[in-house]
C-alpha atoms as a PDB file:
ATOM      1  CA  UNK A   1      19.256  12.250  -6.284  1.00  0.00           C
ATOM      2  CA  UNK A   2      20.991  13.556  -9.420  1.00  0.00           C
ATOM      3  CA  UNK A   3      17.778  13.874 -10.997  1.00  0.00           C
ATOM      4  CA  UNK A   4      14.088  14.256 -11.131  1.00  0.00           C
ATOM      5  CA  UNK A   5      11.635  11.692 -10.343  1.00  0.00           C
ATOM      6  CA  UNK A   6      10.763   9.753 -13.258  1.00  0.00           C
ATOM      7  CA  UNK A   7      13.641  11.324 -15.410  1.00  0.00           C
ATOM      8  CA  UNK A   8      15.637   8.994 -17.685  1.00  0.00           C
ATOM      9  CA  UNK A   9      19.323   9.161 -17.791  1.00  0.00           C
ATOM     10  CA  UNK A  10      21.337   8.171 -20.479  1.00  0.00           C
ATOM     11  CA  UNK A  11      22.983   4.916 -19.180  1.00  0.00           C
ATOM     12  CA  UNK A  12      25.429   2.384 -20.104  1.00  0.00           C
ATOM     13  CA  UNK A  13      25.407  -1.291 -19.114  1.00  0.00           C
ATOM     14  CA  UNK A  14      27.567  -1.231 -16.407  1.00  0.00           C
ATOM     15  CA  UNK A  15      26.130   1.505 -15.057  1.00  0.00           C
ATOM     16  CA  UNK A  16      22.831   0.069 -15.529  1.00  0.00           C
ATOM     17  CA  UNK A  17      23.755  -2.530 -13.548  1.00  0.00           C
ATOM     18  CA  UNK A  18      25.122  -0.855 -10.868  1.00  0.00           C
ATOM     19  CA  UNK A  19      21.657   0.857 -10.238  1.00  0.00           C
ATOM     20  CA  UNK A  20      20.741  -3.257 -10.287  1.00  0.00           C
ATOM     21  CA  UNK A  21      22.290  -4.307  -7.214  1.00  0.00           C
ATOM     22  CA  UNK A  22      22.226  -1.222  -5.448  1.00  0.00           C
ATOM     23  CA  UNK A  23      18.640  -1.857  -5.835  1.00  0.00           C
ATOM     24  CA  UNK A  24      18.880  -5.394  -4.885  1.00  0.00           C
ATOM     25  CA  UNK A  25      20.952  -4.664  -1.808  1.00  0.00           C
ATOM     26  CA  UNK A  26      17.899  -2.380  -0.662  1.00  0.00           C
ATOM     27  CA  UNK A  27      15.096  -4.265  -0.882  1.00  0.00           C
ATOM     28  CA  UNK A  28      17.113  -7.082   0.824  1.00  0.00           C
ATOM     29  CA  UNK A  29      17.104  -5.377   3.992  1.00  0.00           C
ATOM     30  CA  UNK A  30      13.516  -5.477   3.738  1.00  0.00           C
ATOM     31  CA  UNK A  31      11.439  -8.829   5.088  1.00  0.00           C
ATOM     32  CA  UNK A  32       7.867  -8.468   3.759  1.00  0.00           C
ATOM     33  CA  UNK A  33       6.710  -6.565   0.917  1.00  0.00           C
ATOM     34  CA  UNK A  34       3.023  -6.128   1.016  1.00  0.00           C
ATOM     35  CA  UNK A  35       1.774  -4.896  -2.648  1.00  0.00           C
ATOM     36  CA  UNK A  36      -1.806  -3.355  -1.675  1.00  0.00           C
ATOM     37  CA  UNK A  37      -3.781  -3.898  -4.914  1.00  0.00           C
ATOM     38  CA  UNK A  38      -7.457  -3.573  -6.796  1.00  0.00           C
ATOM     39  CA  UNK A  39      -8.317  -4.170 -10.196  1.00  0.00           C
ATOM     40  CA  UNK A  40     -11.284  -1.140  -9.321  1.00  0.00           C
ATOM     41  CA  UNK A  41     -11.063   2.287  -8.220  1.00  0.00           C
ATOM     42  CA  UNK A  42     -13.242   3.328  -5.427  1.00  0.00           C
ATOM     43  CA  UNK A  43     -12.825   0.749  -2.790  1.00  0.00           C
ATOM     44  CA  UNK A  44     -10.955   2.247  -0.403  1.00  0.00           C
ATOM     45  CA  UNK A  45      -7.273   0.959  -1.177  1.00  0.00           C
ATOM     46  CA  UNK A  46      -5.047   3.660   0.027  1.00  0.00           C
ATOM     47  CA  UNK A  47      -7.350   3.629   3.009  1.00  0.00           C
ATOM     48  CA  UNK A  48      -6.630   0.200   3.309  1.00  0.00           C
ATOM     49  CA  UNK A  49      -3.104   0.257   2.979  1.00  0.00           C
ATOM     50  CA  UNK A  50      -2.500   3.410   5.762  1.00  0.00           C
ATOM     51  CA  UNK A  51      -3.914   1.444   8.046  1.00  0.00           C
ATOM     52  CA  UNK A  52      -2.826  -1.680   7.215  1.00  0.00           C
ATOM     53  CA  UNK A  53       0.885   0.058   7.716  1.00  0.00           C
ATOM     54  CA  UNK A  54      -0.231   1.472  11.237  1.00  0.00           C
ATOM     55  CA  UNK A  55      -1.520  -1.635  12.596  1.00  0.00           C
ATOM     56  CA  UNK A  56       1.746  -3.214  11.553  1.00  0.00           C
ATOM     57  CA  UNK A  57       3.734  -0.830  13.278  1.00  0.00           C
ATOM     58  CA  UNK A  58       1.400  -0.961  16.237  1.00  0.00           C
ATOM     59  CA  UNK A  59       2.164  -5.085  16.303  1.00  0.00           C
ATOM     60  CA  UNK A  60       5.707  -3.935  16.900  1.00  0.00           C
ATOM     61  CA  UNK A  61       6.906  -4.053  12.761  1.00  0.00           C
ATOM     62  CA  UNK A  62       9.372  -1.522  11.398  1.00  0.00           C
ATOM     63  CA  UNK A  63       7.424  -0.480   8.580  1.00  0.00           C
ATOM     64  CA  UNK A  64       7.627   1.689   5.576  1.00  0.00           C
ATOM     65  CA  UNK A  65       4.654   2.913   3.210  1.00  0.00           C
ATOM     66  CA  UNK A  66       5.607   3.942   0.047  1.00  0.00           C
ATOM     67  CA  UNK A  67       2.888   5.130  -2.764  1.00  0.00           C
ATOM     68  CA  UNK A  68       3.131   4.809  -6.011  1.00  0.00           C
ATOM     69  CA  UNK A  69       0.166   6.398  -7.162  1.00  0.00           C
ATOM     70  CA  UNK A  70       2.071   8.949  -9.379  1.00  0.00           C
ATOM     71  CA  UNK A  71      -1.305  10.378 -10.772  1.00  0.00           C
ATOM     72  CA  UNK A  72      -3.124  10.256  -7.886  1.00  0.00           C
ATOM     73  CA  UNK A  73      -0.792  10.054  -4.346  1.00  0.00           C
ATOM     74  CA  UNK A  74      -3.561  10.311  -1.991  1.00  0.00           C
ATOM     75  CA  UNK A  75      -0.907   8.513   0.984  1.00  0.00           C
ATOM     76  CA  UNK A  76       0.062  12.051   2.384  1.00  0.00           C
ATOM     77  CA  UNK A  77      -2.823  13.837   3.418  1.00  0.00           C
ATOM     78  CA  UNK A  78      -4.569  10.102   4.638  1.00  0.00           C
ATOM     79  CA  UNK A  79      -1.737  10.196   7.045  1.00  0.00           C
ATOM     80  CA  UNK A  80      -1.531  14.188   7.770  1.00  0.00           C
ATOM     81  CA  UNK A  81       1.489  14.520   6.386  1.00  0.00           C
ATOM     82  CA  UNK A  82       0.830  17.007   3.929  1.00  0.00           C
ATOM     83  CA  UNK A  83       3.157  19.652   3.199  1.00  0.00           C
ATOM     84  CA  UNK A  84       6.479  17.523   4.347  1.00  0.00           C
ATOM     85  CA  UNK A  85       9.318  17.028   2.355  1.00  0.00           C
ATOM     86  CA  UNK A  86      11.738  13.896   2.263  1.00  0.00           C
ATOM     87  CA  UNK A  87      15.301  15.090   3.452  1.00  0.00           C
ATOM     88  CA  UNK A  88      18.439  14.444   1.278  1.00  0.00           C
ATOM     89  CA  UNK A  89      21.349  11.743   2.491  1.00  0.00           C
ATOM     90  CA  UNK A  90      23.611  12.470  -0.457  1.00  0.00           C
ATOM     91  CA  UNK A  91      22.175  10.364  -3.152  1.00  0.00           C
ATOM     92  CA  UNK A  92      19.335   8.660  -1.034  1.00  0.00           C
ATOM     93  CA  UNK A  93      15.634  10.200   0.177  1.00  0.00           C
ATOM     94  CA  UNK A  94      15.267   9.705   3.483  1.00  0.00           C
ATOM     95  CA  UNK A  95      11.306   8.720   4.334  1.00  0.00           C
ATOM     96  CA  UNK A  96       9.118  11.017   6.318  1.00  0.00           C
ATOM     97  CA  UNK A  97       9.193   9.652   9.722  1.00  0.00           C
ATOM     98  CA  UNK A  98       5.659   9.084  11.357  1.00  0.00           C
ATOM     99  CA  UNK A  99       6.693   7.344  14.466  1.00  0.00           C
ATOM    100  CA  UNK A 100       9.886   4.960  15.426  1.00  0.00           C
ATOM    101  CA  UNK A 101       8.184   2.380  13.722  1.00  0.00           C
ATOM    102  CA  UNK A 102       6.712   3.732  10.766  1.00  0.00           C
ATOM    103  CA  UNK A 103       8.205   5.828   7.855  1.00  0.00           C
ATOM    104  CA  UNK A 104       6.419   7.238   4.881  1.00  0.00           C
ATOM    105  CA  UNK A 105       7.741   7.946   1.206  1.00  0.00           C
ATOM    106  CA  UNK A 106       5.302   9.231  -1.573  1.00  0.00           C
ATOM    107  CA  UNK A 107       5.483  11.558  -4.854  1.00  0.00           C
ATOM    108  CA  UNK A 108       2.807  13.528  -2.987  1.00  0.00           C
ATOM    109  CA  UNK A 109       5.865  14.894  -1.145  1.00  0.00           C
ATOM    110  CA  UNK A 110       7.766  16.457  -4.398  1.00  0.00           C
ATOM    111  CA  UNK A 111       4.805  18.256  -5.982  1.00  0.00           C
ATOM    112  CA  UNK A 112       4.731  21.945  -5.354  1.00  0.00           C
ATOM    113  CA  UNK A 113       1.111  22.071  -4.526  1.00  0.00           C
ATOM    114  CA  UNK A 114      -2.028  19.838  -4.424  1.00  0.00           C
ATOM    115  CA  UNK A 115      -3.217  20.796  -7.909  1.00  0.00           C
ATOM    116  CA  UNK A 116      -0.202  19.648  -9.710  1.00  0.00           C
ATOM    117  CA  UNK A 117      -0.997  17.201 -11.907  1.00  0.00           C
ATOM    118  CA  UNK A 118       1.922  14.684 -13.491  1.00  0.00           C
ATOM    119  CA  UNK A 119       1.636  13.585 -16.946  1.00  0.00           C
ATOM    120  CA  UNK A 120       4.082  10.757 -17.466  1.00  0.00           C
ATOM    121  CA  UNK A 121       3.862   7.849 -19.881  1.00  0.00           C
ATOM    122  CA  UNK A 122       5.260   4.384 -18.596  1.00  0.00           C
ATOM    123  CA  UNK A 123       8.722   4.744 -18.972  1.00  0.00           C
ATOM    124  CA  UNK A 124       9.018   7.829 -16.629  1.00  0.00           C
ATOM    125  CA  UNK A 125       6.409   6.153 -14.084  1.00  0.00           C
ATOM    126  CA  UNK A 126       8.590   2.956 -14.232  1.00  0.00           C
ATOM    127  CA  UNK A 127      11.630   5.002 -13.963  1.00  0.00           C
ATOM    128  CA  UNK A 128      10.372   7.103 -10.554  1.00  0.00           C
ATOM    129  CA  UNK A 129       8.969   4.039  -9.083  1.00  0.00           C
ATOM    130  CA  UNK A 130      13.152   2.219  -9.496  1.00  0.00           C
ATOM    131  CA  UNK A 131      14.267   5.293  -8.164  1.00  0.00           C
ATOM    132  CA  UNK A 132      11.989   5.151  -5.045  1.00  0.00           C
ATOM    133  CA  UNK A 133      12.623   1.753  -4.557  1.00  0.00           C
ATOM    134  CA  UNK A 134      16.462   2.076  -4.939  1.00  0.00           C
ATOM    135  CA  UNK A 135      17.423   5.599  -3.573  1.00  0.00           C
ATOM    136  CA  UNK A 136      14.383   5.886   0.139  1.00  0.00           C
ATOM    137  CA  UNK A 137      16.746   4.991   2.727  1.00  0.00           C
ATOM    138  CA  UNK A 138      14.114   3.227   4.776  1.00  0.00           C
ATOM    139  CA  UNK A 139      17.356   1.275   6.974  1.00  0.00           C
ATOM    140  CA  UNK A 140      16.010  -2.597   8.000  1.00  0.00           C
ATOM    141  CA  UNK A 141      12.329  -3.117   7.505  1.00  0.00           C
ATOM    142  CA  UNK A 142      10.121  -5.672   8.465  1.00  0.00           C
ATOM    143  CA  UNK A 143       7.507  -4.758   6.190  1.00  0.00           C
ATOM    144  CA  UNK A 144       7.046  -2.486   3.226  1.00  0.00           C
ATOM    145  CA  UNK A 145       3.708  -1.570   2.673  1.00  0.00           C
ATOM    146  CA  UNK A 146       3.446  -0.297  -1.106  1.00  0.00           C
ATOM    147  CA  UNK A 147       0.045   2.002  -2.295  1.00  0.00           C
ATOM    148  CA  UNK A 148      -0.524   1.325  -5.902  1.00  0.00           C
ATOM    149  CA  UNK A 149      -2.918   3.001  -7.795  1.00  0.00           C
ATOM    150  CA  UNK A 150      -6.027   0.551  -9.330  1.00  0.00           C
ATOM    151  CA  UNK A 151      -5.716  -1.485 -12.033  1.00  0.00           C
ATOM    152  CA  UNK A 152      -3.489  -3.705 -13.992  1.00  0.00           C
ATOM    153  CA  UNK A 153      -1.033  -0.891 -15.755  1.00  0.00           C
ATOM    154  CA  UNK A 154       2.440   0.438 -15.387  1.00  0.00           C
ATOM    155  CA  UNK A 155       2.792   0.750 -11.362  1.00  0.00           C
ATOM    156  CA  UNK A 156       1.505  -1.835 -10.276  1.00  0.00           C
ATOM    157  CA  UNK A 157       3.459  -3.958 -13.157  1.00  0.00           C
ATOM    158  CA  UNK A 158       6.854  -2.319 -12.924  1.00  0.00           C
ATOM    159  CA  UNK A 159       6.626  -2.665  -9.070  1.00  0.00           C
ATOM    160  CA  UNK A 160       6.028  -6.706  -8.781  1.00  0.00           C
ATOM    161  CA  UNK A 161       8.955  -6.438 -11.305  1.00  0.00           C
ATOM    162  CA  UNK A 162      11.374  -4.664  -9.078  1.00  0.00           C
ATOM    163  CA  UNK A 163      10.765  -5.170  -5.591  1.00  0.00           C
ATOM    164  CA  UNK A 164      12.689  -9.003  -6.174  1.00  0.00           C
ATOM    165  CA  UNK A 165      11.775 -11.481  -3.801  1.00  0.00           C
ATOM    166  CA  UNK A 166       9.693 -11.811  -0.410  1.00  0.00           C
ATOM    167  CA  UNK A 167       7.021  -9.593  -1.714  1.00  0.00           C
ATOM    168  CA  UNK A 168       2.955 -10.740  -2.098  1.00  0.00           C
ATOM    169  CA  UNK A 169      -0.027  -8.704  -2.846  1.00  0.00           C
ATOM    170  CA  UNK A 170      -2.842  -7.777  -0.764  1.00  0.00           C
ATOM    171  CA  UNK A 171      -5.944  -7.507  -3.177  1.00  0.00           C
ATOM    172  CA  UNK A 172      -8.588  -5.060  -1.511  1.00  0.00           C
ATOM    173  CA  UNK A 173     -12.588  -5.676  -2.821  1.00  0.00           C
ATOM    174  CA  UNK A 174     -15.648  -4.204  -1.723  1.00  0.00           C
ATOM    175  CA  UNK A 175     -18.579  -6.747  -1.782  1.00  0.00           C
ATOM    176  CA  UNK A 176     -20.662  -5.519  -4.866  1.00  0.00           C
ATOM    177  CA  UNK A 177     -20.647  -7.634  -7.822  1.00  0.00           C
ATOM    178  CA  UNK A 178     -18.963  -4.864  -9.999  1.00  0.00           C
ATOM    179  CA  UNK A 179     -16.229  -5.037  -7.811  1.00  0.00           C
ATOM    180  CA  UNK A 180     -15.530  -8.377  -7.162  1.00  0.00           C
ATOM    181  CA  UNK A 181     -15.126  -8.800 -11.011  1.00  0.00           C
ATOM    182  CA  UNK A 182     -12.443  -6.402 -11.393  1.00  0.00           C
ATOM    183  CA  UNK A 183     -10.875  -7.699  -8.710  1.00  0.00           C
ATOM    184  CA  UNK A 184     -10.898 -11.403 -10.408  1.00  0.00           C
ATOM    185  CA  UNK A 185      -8.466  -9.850 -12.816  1.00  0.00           C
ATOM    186  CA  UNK A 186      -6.337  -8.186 -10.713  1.00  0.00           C
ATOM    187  CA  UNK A 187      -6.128 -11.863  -9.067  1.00  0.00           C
ATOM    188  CA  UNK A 188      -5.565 -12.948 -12.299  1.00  0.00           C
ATOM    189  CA  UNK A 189      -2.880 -10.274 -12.906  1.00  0.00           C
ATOM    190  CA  UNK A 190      -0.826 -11.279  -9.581  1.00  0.00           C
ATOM    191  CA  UNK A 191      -1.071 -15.130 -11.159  1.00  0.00           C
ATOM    192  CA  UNK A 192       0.846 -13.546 -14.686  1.00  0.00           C
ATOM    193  CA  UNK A 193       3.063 -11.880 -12.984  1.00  0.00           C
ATOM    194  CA  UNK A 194       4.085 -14.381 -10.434  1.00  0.00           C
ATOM    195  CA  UNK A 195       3.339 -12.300  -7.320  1.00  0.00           C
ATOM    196  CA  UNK A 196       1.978 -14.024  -4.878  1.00  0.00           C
ATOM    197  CA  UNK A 197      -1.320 -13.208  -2.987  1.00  0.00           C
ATOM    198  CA  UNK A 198      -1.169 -13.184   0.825  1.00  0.00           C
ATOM    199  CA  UNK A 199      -4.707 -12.807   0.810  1.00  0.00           C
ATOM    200  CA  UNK A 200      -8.230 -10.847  -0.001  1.00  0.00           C
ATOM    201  CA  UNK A 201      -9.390  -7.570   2.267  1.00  0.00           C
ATOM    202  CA  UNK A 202     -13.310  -6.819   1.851  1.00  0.00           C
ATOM    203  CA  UNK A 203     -13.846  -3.229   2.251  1.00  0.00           C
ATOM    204  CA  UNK A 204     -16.672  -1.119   3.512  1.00  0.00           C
ATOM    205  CA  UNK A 205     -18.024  -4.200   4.830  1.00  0.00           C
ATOM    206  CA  UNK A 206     -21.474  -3.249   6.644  1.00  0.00           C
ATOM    207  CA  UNK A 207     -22.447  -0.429   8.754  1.00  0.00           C
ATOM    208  CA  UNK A 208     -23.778  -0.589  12.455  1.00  0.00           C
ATOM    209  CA  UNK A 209     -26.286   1.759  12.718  1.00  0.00           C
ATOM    210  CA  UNK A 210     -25.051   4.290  15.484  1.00  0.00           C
ATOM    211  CA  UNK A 211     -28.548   4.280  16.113  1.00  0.00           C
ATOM    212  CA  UNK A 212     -30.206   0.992  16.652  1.00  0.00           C
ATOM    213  CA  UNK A 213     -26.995  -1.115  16.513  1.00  0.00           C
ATOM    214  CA  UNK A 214     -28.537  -3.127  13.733  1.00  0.00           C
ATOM    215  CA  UNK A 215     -26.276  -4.663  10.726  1.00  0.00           C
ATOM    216  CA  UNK A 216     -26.450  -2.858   7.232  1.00  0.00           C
ATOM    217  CA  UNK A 217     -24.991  -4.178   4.125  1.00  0.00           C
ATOM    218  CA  UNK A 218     -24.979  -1.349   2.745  1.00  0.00           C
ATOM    219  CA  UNK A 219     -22.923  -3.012  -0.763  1.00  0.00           C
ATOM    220  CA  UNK A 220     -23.936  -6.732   0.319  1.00  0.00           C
ATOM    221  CA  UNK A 221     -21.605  -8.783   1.637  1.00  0.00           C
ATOM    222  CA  UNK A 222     -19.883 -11.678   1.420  1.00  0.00           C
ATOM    223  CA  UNK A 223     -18.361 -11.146  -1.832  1.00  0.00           C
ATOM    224  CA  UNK A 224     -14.631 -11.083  -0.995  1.00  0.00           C
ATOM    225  CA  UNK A 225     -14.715 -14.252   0.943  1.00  0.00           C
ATOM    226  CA  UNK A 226     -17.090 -16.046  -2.087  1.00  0.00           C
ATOM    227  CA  UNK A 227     -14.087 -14.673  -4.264  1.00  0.00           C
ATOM    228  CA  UNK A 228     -11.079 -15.630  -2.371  1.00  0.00           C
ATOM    229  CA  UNK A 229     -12.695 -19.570  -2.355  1.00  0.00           C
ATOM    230  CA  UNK A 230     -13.172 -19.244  -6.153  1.00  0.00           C
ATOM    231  CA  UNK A 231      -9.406 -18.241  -6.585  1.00  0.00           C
ATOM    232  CA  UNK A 232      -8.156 -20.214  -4.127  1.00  0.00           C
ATOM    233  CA  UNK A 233      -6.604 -17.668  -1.969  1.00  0.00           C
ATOM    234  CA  UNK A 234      -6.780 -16.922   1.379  1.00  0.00           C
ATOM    235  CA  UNK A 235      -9.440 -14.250   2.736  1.00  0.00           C
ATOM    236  CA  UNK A 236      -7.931 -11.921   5.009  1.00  0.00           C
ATOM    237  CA  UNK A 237     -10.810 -10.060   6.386  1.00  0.00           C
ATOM    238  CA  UNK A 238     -13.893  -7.943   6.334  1.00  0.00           C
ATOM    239  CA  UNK A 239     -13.274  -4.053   7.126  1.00  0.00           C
ATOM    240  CA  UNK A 240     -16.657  -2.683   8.136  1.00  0.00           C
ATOM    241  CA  UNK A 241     -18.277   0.905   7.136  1.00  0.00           C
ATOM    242  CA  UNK A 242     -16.813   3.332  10.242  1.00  0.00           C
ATOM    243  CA  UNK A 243     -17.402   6.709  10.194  1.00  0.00           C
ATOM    244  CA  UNK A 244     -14.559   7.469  12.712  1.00  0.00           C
ATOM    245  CA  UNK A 245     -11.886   6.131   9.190  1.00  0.00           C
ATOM    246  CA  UNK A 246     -13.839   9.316   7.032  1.00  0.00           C
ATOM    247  CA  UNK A 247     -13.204  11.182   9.943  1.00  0.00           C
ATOM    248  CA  UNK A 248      -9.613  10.329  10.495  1.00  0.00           C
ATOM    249  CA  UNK A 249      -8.580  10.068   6.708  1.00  0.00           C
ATOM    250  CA  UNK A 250      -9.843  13.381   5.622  1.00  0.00           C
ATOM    251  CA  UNK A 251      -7.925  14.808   9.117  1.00  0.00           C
ATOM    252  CA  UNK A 252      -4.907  12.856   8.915  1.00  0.00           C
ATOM    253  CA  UNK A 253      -5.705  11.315  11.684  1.00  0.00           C
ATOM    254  CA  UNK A 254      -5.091   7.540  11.788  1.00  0.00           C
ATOM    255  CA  UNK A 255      -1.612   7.422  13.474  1.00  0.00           C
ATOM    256  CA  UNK A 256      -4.139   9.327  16.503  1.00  0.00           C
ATOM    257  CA  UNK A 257      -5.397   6.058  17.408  1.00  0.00           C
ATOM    258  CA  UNK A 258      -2.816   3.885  18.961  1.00  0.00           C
ATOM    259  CA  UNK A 259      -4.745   1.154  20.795  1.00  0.00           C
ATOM    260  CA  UNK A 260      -6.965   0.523  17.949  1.00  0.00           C
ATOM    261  CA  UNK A 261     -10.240   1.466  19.313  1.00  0.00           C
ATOM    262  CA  UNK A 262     -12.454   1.894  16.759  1.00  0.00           C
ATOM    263  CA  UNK A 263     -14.551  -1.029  14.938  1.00  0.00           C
ATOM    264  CA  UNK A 264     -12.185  -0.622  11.873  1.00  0.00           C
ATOM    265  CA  UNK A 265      -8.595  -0.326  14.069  1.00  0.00           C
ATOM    266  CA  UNK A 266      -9.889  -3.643  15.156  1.00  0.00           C
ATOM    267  CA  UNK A 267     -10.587  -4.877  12.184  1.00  0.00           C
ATOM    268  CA  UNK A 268      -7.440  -4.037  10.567  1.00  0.00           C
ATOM    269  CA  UNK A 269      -5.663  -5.469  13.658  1.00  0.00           C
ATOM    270  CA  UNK A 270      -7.171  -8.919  12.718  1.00  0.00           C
ATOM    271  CA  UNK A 271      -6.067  -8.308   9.352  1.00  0.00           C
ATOM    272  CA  UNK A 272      -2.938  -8.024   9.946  1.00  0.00           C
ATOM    273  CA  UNK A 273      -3.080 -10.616  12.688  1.00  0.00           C
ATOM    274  CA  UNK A 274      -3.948 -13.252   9.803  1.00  0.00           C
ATOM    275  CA  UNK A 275      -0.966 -11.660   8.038  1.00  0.00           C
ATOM    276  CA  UNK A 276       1.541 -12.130  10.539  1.00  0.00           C
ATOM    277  CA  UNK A 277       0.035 -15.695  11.160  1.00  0.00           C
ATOM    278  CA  UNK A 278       0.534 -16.457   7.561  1.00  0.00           C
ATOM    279  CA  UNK A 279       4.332 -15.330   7.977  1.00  0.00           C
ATOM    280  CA  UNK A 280       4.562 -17.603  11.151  1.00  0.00           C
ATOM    281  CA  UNK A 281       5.741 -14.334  13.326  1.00  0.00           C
ATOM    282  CA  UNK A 282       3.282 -12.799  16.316  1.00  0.00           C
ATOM    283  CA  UNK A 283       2.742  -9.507  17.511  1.00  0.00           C
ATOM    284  CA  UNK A 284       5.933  -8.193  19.754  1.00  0.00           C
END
């Protein structure tokens, strides 16, 4: 790149669109674009969308996850990649690879340290967010799996706005009430925006005791499926409390677990399975 992240050239119109369809050529080499979503913080969406990226590449999907969370990019150390820089191609980034399936691209990997902090108003967010869209060389994707940070603001806006066509979002919930309202706007937000929804993920949905073995809704449950009916969208799945995600997520840990072995692999293996369904494709 020719400059920062974020940074704002001067540009003229042609220019301008130049940066257009090289922008549009990329993301039409890419299928799917999954926009992992919640109107709340707290419910486990970067989670969510690491492994929702993993079980995708484990179905046999050429996948990149790219996160947008400029304030907050929590993508690196969820997938131990902390401390790895993006290689240069001339003007284009080339992703951290994580396997032959799966490639990762995230502002984590340009900050100097873990306590950086960036302080950018919208246009510089919306202007790093083009340029990681337009300049990651991720080659042919079937899916791009895209981290944004909660809410209804700048990211997740100026991404629905550039990523073009074939993309939908994936709105994550847990099953509190406090939750599910916030997550009624961001449903809402998708409908403003045009962007479809592919479907609702309920998060930290019940514990098994290690113990006794018995259920505990811990935050109810129930609540993302109740809200997917009301909005008329379909519900994805219910991703259960498992200690072995803490585990893995604060290790960096979740590309350890190829054949999906734990109560949440399989669980985001069905998720994905309802995914693929909805895009008439199987696992290869």
């Amino acid at each position: 790149m020719s400059q920062a992240p974020g940074e704002l050239p001067v540009v003229n119109e042609s220019q301008k669109r130049r940066e257009e369809e090289a922008l549009e050529r990329r993301m039409a080499e890419i299928r799917h674009k999954l926009l992992v979503l919640s109107g709340k913080g707290g419910v486990g969406k970067s989670t969510v969308a690491a492994n929702l990226a993993v079980s995708l590449s484990r179905a046999g999907k050429h996948v990149g996850l790219l996160d947008v969370d400029v304030h907050g990019p929590s993508i690196p150390g969820i997938m131990g990649l902390e401390g790895q820089s993006p290689a240069l191609l001339g003007e284009e980034i080339l992703p951290v690879g994580v396997n032959e399936r799966l490639a990762v691209m995230s502002m984590g990997f340009l900050l100097a340290s873990g306590r950086d902090a960036v302080i950018w108003r919208g246009p510089r967010k919306y202007g790093a967010i083009q340029q990681f869209l337009k300049d990651v060389f991720w080659g042919p994707l079937d899916y791009l799996v895209v981290d944004s940070p909660p809410g209804t603001g700048d990211e997740p806006l100026s991404v629905a706005q550039l990523v073009g066509g074939g993309a939908e979002a994936v709105v994550v919930t847990t099953p509190q009430r406090v939750a599910i309202a916030d997550v009624r706007r961001c449903v809402a937000f998708c409908e403003a925006v045009s962007l479809p929804v592919r479907g609702i993920v309920e998060n930290m949905s019940g514990l098994d005791c290690p113990h006794c073995g018995k259920r505990v809704d811990l935050f109810g449950s129930g609540g993302g499926r109740a809200l997917a009916e009301e909005m008329g969208v379909p519900f994805l799945g219910a991703i259960p409390i498992d200690p072995a995600v803490v585990v893995s997520g604060d290790a960096g840990a979740i590309p350890s677990d190829p054949a999906g072995q734990t109560p949440a692999a399989r669980a985001f293996d069905a998720v994905v399975g309802a995914i693929l369904e909805g895009h008439g494709g199987q696992k290869e």
